[in-house]
Protein backbone atom coordinates (compact mmCIF):
# COMPACT_ATOMS: atom_id res chain seq x y z
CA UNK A 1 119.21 87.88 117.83
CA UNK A 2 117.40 90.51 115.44
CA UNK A 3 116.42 92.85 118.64
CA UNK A 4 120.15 92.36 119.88
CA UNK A 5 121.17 94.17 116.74
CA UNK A 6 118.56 96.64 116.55
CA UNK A 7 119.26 97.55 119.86
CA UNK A 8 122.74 97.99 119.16
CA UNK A 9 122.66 99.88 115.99
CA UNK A 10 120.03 102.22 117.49
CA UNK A 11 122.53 102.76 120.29
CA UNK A 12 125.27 103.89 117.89
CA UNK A 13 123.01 105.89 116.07
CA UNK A 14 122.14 107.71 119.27
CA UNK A 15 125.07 108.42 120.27
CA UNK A 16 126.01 109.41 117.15
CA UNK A 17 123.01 111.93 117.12
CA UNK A 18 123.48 113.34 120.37
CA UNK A 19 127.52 114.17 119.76
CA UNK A 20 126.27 116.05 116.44
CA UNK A 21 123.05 117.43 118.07
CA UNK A 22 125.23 118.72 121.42
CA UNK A 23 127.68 120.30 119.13
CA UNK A 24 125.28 122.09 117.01
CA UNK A 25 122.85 123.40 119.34
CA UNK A 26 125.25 123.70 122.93
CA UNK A 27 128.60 123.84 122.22
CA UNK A 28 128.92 126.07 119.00
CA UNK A 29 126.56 128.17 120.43
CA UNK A 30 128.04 128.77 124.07
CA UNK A 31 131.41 129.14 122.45
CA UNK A 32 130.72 131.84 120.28
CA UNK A 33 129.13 133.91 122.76
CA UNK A 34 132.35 134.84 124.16
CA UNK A 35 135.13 136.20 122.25
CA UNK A 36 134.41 135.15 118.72
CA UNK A 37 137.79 134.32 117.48
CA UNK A 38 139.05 133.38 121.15
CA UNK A 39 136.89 130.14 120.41
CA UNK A 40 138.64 129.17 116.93
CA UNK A 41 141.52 126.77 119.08
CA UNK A 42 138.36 125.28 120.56
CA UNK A 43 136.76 124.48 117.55
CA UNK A 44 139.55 123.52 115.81
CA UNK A 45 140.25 120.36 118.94
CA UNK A 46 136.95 119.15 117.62
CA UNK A 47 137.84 119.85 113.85
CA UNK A 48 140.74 117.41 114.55
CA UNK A 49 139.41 115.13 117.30
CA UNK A 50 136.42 114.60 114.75
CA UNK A 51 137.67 114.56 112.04
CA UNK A 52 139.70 111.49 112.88
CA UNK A 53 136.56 109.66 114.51
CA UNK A 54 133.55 110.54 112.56
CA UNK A 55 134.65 108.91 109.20
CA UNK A 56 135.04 105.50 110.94
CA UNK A 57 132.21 106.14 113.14
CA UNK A 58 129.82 107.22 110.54
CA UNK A 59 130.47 104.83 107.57
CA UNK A 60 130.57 101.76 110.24
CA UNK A 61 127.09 103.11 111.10
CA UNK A 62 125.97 102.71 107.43
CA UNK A 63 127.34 99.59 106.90
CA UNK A 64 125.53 98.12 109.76
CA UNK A 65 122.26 100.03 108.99
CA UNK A 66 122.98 98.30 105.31
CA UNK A 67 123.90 94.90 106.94
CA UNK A 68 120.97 94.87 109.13
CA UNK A 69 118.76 95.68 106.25
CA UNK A 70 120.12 92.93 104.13
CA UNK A 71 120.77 90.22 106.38
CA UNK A 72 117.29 90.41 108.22
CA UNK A 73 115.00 91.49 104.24
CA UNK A 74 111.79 90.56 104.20
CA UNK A 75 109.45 91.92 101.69
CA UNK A 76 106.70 90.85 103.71
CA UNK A 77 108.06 92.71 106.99
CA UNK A 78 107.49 96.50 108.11
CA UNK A 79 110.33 96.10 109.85
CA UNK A 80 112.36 95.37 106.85
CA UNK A 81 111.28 98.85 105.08
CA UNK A 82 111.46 101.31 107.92
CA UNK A 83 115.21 99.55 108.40
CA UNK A 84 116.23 100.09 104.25
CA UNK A 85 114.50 103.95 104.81
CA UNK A 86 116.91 104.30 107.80
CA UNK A 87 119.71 102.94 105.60
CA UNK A 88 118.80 105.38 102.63
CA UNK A 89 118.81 108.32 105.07
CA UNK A 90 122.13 107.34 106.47
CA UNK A 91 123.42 106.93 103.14
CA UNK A 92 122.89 110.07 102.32
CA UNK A 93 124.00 111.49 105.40
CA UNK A 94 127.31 110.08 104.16
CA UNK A 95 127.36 111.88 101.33
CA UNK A 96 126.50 115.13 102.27
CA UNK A 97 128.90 114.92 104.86
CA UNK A 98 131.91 114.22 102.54
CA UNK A 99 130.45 116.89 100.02
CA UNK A 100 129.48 120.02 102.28
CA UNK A 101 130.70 119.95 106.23
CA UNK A 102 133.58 117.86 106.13
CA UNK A 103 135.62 119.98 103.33
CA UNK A 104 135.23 122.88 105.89
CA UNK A 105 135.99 120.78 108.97
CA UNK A 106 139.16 120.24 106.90
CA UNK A 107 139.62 124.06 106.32
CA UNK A 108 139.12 124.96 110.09
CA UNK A 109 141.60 122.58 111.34
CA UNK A 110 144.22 124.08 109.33
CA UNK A 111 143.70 127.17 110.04
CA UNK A 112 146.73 129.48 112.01
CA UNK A 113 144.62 131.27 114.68
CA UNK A 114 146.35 134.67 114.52
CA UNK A 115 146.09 134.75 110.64
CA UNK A 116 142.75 133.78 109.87
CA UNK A 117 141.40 133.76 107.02
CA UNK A 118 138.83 136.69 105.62
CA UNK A 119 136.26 134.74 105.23
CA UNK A 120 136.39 132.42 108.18
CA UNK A 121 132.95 133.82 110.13
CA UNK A 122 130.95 132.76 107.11
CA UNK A 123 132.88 129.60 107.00
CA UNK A 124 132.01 128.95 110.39
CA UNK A 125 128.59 129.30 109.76
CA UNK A 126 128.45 127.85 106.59
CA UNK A 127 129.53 124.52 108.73
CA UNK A 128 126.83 125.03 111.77
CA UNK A 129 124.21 125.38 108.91
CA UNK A 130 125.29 121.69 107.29
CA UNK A 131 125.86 120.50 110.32
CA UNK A 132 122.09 121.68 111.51
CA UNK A 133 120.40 119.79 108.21
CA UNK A 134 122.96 116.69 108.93
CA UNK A 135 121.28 116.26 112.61
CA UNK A 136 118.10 116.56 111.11
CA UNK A 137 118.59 113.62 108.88
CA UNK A 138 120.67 111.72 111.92
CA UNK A 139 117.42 112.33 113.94
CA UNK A 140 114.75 111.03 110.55
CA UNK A 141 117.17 107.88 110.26
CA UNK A 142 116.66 107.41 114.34
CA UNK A 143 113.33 107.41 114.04
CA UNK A 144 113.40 105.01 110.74
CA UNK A 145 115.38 102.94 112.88
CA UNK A 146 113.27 103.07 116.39
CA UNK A 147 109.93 102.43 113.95
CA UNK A 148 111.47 99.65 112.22
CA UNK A 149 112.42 97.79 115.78
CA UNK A 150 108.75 98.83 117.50
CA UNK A 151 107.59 97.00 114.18
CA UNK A 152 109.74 93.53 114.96
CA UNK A 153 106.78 92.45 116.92
């Protein structure tokens, strides 16, 4: 029953990881190689899409990162640590979300394409930097997570 759940939380966080790790390092990239403000319609599907998903998706993900860590505590278990270090991480995640990218996720879907605003490049970019440092915490709460399962046995 305990792998069942590993399995399947390490499977959300995956996914999870590999949305915010294609859109940071594939799709932002390839779109603003071509005309810089052609991609702002683009970017602001996602902004919306997103915006409605990720909340639910990423606070369901903590509270089963939390669950698993309570339900399955042992002091005594390796398992049990690595899992409450994955929850930490994804706590935090949480957080920084709501405080830095998600305020300009906001922003950019709102935004009238032909009347941008002046500072809406370093906006941009001020978002694909957060969003960089949240994958890199997504990834160090994976690997809490795939450490913590590894140490079931």
């Amino acid at each position: 029953m305990i792998e069942i759940a590993y399995l399947v939380l390490i499977t959300s966080t995956a996914l999870l990881m590999g949305n915010e790790f294609s859109i940071a390092f594939f799709i932002h990239p390839s779109l603003t190689q071509s005309d810089h403000k052609g991609f702002i319609p683009a970017i602001q599907v996602f902004a919306r899409l997103l915006g409605r998903i990720m909340p639910f998706w990423m606070v369901g993900t903590l509270v089963a990162h939390l669950a698993l860590a309570l339900f399955f505590w042992s002091s005594q278990h390796a398992a049990s640590l690595f899992t409450l270090y994955a929850s930490g991480v994804w706590l935090f995640i949480c957080i920084f979300s709501v405080i830095f990218p998600v305020p300009i996720n906001n922003r950019v879907g709102r935004w009238n394409p032909s009347a941008l605003p002046k500072n809406w490049e370093s906006e941009r970019k001020l978002w694909d930097t957060y969003n960089t440092i949240r994958v890199a915490f997504i990834v160090l709460a994976f690997v809490f997570l795939v450490i913590a399962f590894r140490r079931l046995a």
